[in-house]
C-alpha atoms as a PDB file:
ATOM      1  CA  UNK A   1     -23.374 -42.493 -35.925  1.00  0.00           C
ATOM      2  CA  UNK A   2     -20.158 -41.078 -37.524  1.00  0.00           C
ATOM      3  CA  UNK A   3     -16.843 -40.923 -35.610  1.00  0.00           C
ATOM      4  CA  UNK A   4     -17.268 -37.073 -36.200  1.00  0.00           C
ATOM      5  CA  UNK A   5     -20.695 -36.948 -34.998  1.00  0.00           C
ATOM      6  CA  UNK A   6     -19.397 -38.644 -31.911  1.00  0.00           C
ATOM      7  CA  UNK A   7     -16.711 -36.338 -31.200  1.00  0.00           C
ATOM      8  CA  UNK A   8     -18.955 -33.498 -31.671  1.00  0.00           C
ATOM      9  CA  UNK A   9     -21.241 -35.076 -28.912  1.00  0.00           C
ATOM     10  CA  UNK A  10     -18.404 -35.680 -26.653  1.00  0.00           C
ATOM     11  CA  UNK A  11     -17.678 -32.145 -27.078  1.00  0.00           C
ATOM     12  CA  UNK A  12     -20.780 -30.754 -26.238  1.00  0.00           C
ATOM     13  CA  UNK A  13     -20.907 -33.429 -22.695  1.00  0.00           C
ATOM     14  CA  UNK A  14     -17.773 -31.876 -21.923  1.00  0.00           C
ATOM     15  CA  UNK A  15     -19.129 -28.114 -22.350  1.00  0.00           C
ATOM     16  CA  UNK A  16     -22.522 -28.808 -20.516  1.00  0.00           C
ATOM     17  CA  UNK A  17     -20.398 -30.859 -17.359  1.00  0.00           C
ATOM     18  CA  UNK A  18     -17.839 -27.457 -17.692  1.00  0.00           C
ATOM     19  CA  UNK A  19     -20.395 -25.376 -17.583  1.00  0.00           C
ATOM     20  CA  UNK A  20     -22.749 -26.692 -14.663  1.00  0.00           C
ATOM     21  CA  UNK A  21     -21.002 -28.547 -12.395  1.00  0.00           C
ATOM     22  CA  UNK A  22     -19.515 -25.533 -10.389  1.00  0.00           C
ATOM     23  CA  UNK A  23     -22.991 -24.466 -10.543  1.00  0.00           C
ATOM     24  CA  UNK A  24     -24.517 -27.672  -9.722  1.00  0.00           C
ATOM     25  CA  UNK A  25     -21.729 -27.620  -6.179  1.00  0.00           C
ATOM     26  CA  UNK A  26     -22.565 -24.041  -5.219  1.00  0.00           C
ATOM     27  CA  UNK A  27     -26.131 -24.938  -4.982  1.00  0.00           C
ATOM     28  CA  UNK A  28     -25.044 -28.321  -3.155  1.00  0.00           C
ATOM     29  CA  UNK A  29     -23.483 -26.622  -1.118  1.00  0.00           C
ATOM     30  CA  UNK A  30     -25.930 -23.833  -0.474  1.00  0.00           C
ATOM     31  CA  UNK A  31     -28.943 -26.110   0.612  1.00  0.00           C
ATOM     32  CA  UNK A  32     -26.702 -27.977   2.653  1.00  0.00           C
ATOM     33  CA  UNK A  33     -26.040 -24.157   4.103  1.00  0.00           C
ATOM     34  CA  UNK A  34     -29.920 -23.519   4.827  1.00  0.00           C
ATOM     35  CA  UNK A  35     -31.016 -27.090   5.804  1.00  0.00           C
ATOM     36  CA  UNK A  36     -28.703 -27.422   8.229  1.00  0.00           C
ATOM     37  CA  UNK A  37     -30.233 -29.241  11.234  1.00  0.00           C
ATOM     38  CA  UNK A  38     -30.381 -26.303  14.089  1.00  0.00           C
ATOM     39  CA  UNK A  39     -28.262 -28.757  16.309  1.00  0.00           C
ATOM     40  CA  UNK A  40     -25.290 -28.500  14.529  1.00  0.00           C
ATOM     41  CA  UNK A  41     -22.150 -26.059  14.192  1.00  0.00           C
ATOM     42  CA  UNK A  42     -23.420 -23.316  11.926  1.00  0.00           C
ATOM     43  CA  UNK A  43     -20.858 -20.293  11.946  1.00  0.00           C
ATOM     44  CA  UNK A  44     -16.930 -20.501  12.194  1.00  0.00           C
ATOM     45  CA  UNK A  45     -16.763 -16.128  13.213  1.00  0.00           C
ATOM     46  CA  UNK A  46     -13.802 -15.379  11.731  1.00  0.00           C
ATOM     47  CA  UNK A  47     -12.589 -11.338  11.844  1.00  0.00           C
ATOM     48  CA  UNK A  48     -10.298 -10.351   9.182  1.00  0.00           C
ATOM     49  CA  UNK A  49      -7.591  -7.222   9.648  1.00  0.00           C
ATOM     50  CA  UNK A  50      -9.101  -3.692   9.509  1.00  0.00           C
ATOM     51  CA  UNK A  51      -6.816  -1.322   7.133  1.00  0.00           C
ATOM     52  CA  UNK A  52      -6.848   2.517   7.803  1.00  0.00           C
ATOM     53  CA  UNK A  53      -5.747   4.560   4.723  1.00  0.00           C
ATOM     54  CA  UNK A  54      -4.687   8.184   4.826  1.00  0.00           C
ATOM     55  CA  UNK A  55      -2.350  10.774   3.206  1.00  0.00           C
ATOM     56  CA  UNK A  56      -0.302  13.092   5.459  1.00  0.00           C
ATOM     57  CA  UNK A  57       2.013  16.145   4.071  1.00  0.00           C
ATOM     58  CA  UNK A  58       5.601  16.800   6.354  1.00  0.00           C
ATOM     59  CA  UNK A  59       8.211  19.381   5.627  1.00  0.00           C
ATOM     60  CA  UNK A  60      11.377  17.699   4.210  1.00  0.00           C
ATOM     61  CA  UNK A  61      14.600  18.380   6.339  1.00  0.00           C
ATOM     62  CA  UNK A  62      17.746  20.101   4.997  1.00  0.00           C
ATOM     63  CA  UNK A  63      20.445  18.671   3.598  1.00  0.00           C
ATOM     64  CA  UNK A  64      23.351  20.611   4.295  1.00  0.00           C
ATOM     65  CA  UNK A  65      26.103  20.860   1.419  1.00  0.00           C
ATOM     66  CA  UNK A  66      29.794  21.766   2.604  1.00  0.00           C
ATOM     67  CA  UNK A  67      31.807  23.505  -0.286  1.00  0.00           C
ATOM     68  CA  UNK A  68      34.109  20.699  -1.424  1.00  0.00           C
ATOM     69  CA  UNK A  69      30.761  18.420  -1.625  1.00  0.00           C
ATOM     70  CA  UNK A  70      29.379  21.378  -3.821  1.00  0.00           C
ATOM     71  CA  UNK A  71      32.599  21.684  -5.763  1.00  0.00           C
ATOM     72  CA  UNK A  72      32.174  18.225  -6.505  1.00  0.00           C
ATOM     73  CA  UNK A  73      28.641  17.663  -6.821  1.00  0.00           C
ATOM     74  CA  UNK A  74      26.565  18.578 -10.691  1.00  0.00           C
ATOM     75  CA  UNK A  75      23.394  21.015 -10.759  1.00  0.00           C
ATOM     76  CA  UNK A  76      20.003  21.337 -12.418  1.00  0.00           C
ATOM     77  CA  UNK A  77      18.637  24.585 -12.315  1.00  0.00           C
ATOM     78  CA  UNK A  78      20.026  27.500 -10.623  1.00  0.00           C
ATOM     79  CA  UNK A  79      22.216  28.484  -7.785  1.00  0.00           C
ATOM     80  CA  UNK A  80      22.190  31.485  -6.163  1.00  0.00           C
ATOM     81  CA  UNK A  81      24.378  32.638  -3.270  1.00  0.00           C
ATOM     82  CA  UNK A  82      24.908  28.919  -0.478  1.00  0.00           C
ATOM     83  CA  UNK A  83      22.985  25.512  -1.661  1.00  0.00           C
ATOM     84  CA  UNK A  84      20.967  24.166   0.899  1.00  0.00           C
ATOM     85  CA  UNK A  85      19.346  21.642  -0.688  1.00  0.00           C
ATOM     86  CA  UNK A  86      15.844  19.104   0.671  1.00  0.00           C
ATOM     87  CA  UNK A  87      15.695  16.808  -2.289  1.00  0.00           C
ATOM     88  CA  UNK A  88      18.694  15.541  -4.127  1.00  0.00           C
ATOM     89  CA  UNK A  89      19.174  12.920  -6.897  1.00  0.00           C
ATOM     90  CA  UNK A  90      21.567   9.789  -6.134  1.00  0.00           C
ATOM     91  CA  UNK A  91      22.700   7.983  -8.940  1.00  0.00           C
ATOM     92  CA  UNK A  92      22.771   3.900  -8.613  1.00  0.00           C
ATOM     93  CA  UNK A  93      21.962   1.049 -10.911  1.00  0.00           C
ATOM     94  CA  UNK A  94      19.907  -2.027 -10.263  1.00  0.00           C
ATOM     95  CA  UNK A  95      19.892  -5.462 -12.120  1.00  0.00           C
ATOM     96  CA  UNK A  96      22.915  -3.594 -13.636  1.00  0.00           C
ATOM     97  CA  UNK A  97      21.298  -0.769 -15.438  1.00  0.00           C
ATOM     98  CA  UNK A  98      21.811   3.228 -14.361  1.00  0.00           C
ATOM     99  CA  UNK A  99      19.156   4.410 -12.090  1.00  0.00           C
ATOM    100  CA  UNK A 100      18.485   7.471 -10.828  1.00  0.00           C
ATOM    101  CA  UNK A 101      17.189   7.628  -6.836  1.00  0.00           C
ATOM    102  CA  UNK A 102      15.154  10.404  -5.385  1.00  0.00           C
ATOM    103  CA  UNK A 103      17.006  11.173  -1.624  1.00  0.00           C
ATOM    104  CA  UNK A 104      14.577  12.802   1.063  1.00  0.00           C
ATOM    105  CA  UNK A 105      14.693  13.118   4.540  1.00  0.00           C
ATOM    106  CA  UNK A 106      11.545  13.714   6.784  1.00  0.00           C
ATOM    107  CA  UNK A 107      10.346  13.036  10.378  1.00  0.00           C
ATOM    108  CA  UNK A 108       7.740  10.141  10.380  1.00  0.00           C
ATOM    109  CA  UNK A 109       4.875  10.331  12.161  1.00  0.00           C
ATOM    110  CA  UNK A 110       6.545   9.261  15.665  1.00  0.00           C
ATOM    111  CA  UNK A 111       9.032  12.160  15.220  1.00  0.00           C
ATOM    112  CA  UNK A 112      12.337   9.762  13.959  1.00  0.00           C
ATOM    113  CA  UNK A 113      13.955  11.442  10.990  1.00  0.00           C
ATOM    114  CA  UNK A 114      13.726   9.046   7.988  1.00  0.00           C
ATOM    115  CA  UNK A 115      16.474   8.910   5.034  1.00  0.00           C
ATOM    116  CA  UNK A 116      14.816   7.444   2.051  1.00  0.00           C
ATOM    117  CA  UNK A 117      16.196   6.768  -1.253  1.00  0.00           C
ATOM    118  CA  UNK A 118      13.282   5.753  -3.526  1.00  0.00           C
ATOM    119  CA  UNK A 119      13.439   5.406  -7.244  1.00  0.00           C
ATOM    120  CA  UNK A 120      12.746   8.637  -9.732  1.00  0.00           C
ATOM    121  CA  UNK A 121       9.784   7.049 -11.615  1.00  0.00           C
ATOM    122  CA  UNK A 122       7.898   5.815  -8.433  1.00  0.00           C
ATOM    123  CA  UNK A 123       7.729   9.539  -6.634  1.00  0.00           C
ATOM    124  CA  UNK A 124       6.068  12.621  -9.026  1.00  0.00           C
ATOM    125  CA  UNK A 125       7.823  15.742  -8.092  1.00  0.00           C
ATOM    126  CA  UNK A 126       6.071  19.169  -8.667  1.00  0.00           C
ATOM    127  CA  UNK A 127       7.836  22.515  -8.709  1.00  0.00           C
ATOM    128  CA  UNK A 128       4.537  24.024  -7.374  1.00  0.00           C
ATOM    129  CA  UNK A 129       5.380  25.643  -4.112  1.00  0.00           C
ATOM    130  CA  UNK A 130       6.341  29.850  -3.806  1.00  0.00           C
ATOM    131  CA  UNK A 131      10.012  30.667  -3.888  1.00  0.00           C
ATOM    132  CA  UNK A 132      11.814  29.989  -0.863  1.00  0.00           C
ATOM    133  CA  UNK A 133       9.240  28.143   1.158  1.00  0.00           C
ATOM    134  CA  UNK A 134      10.074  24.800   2.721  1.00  0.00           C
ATOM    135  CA  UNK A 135       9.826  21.313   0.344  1.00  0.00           C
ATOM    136  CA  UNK A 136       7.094  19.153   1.484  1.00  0.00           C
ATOM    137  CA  UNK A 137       6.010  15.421   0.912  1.00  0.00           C
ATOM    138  CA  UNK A 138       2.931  13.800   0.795  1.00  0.00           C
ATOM    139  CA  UNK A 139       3.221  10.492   2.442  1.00  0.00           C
ATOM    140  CA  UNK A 140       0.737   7.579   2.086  1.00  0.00           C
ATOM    141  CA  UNK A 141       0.239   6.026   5.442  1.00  0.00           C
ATOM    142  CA  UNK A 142      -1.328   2.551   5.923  1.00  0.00           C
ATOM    143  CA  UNK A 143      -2.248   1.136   9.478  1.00  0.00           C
ATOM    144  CA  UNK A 144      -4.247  -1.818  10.657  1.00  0.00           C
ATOM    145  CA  UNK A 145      -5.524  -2.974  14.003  1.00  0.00           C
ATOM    146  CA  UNK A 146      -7.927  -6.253  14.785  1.00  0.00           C
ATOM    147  CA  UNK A 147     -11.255  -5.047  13.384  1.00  0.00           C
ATOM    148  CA  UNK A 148     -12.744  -3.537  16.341  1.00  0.00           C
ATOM    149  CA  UNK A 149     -17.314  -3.505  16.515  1.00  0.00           C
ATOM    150  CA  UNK A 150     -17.244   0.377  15.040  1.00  0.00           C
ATOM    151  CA  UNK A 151     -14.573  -1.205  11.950  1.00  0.00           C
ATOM    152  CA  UNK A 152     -17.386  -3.894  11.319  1.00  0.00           C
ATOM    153  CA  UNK A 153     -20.525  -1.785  11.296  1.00  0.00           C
ATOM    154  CA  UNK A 154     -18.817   0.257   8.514  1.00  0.00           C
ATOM    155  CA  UNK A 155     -17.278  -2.224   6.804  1.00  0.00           C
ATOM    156  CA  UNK A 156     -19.297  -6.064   7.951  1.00  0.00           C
ATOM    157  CA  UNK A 157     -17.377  -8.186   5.184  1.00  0.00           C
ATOM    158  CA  UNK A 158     -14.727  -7.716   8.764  1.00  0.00           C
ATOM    159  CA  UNK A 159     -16.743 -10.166  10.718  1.00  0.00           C
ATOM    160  CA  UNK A 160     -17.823 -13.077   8.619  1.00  0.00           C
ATOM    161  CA  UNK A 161     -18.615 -17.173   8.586  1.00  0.00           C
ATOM    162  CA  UNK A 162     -15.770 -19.298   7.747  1.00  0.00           C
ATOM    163  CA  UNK A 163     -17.074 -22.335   7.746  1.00  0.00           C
ATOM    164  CA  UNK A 164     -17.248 -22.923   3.720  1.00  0.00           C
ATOM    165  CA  UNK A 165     -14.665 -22.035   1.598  1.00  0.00           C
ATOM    166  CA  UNK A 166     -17.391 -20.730  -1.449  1.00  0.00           C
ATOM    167  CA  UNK A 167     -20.156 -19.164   0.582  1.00  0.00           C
ATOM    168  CA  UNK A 168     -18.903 -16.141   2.499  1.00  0.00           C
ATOM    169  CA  UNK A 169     -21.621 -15.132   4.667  1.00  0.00           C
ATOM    170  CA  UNK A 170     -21.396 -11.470   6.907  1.00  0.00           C
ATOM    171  CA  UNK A 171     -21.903 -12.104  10.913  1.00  0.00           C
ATOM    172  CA  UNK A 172     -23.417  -9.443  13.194  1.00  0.00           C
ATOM    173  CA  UNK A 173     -20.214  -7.839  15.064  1.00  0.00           C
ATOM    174  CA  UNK A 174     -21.212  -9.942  18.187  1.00  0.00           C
ATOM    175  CA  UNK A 175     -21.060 -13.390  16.357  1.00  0.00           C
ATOM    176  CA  UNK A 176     -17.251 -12.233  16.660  1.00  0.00           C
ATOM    177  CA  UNK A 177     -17.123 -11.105  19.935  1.00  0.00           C
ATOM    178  CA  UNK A 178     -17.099  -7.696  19.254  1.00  0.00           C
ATOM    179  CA  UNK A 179     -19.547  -5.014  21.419  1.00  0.00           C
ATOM    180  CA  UNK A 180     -20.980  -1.451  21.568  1.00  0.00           C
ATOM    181  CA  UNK A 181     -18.295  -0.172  24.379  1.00  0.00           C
ATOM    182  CA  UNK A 182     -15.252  -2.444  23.349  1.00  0.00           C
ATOM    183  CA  UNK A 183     -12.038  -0.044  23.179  1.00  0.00           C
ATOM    184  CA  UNK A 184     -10.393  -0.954  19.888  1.00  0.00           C
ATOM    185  CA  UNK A 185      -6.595  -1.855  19.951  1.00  0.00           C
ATOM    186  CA  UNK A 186      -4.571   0.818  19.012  1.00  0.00           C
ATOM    187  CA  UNK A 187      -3.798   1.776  14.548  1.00  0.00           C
ATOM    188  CA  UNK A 188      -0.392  -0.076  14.066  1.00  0.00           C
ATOM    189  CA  UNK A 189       1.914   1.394  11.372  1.00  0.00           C
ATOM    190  CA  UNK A 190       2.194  -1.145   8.112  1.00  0.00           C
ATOM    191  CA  UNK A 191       3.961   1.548   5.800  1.00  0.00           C
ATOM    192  CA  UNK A 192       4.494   4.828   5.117  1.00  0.00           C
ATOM    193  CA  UNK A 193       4.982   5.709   1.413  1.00  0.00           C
ATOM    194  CA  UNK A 194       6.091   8.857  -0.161  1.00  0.00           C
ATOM    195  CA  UNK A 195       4.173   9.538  -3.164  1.00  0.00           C
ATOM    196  CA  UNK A 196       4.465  13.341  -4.386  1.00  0.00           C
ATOM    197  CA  UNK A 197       7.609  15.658  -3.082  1.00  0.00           C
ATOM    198  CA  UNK A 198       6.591  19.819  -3.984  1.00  0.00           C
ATOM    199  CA  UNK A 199       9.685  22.138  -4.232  1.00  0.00           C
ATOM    200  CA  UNK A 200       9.585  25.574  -5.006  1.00  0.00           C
ATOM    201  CA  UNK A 201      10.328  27.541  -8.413  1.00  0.00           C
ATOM    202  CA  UNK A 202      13.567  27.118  -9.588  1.00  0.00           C
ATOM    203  CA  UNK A 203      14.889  24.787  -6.835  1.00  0.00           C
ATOM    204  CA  UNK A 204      18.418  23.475  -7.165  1.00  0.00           C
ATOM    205  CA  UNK A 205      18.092  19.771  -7.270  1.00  0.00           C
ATOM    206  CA  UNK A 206      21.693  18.307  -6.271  1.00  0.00           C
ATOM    207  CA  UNK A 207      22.884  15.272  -7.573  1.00  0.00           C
ATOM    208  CA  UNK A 208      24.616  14.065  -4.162  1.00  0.00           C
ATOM    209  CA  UNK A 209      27.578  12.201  -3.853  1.00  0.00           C
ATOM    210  CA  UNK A 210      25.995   8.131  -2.336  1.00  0.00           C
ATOM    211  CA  UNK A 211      28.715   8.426   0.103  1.00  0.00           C
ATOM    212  CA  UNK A 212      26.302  11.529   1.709  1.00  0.00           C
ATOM    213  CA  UNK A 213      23.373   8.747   2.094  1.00  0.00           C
ATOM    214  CA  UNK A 214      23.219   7.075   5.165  1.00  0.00           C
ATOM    215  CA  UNK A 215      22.882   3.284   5.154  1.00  0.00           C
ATOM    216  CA  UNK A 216      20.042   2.859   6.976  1.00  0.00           C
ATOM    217  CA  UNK A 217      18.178   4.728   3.649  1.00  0.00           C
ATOM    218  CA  UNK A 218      15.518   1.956   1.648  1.00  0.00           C
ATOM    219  CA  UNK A 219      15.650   2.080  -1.769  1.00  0.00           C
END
């Protein structure tokens, strides 16, 4: 046999142990799973986190704009008659380049007013709303709670056997300890996003001095 015909079989052992050997574990490991005398340990319950996803829309709050901050201030669009303004641009850099934030302020869900500054290319604005009506936001809200029986029977990759790392195997609700009747622990807020701010026609969109923003705003 020729030193190339070797290293061509080599090759090919290397392929066929690459190939088959995770297979050859997983079903190791599987008949281990079903053979398993009934005297020992069989499930490890373990529940994971239920996440609640939903959109909510809130009126943004005014921004009120004294003259001198006007005077001092630059437009886009136009200005009739006093500027009260319930979006405004901030100008900042990050990582040392010019960036342009979007300011809003709106009550969150447990009625605290919330000053966020968020970058321009992470919020769509649309000038879809009728002239003079109040700016809104659409806000993405996430919340999660223990998963609770009713979380599991929708979703019952929540409850689930942890005892092998490769073979994830779904558990009946009780196998976690979870019952029909159990009150579920109360949605917990994770985040609230703003995704989409709607202005009306022709808004005036101020670009506000940062000394206006408070600090507690997030960019």
């Amino acid at each position: 046999m020729t030193e190339k015909q070797k290293l061509e079989r080599e090759a090919i052992l290397w392929i066929f142990a690459a190939c088959f050997t995770p297979l050859f574990v997983a079903v190791i490991l599987l008949c281990f799973h079903v053979f398993l005398p009934p005297s020992a340990p069989r499930h490890a319950p373990q529940t994971d986190t239920a996440i609640q996803k939903t959109t909510r829309t809130t009126e943004l709050l005014q921004l009120q704009l004294s003259k001198e901050q006007v005077e001092s201030s630059s437009f886009e669009g136009r200005t009739d008659g006093s500027v009260l303004g319930n979006v405004g641009y901030v100008q900042g850099s990050s990582e040392g380049k010019p960036v342009t934030y979007i300011y809003l302020r709106y009550r969150a869900e447990n009625g605290d007013i919330i000053d966020r500054l968020i970058p321009r290319d992470q919020v769509r604005l649309r000038d879809d709303l009728a002239p003079n009506a109040p700016a809104t936001v659409e806000i993405n809200v996430v919340k999660k709670r223990e998963a609770s029986y009713e979380d599991i029977q929708k979703d019952p990759s929540l409850c689930y056997d942890a005892h092998y790392e490769f073979i994830r195997d779904n558990l009946p609700a009780e196998e976690c300890g979870k019952h029909p009747g159990d009150t579920p622990d109360e949605w917990q807020l994770d985040s609230e996003t703003p995704t989409v701010v709607h202005v009306p026609k022709n808004s005036v969109i101020v670009t506000i001095n940062p000394n206006m923003v408070p600090d507690g705003a997030k960019k």
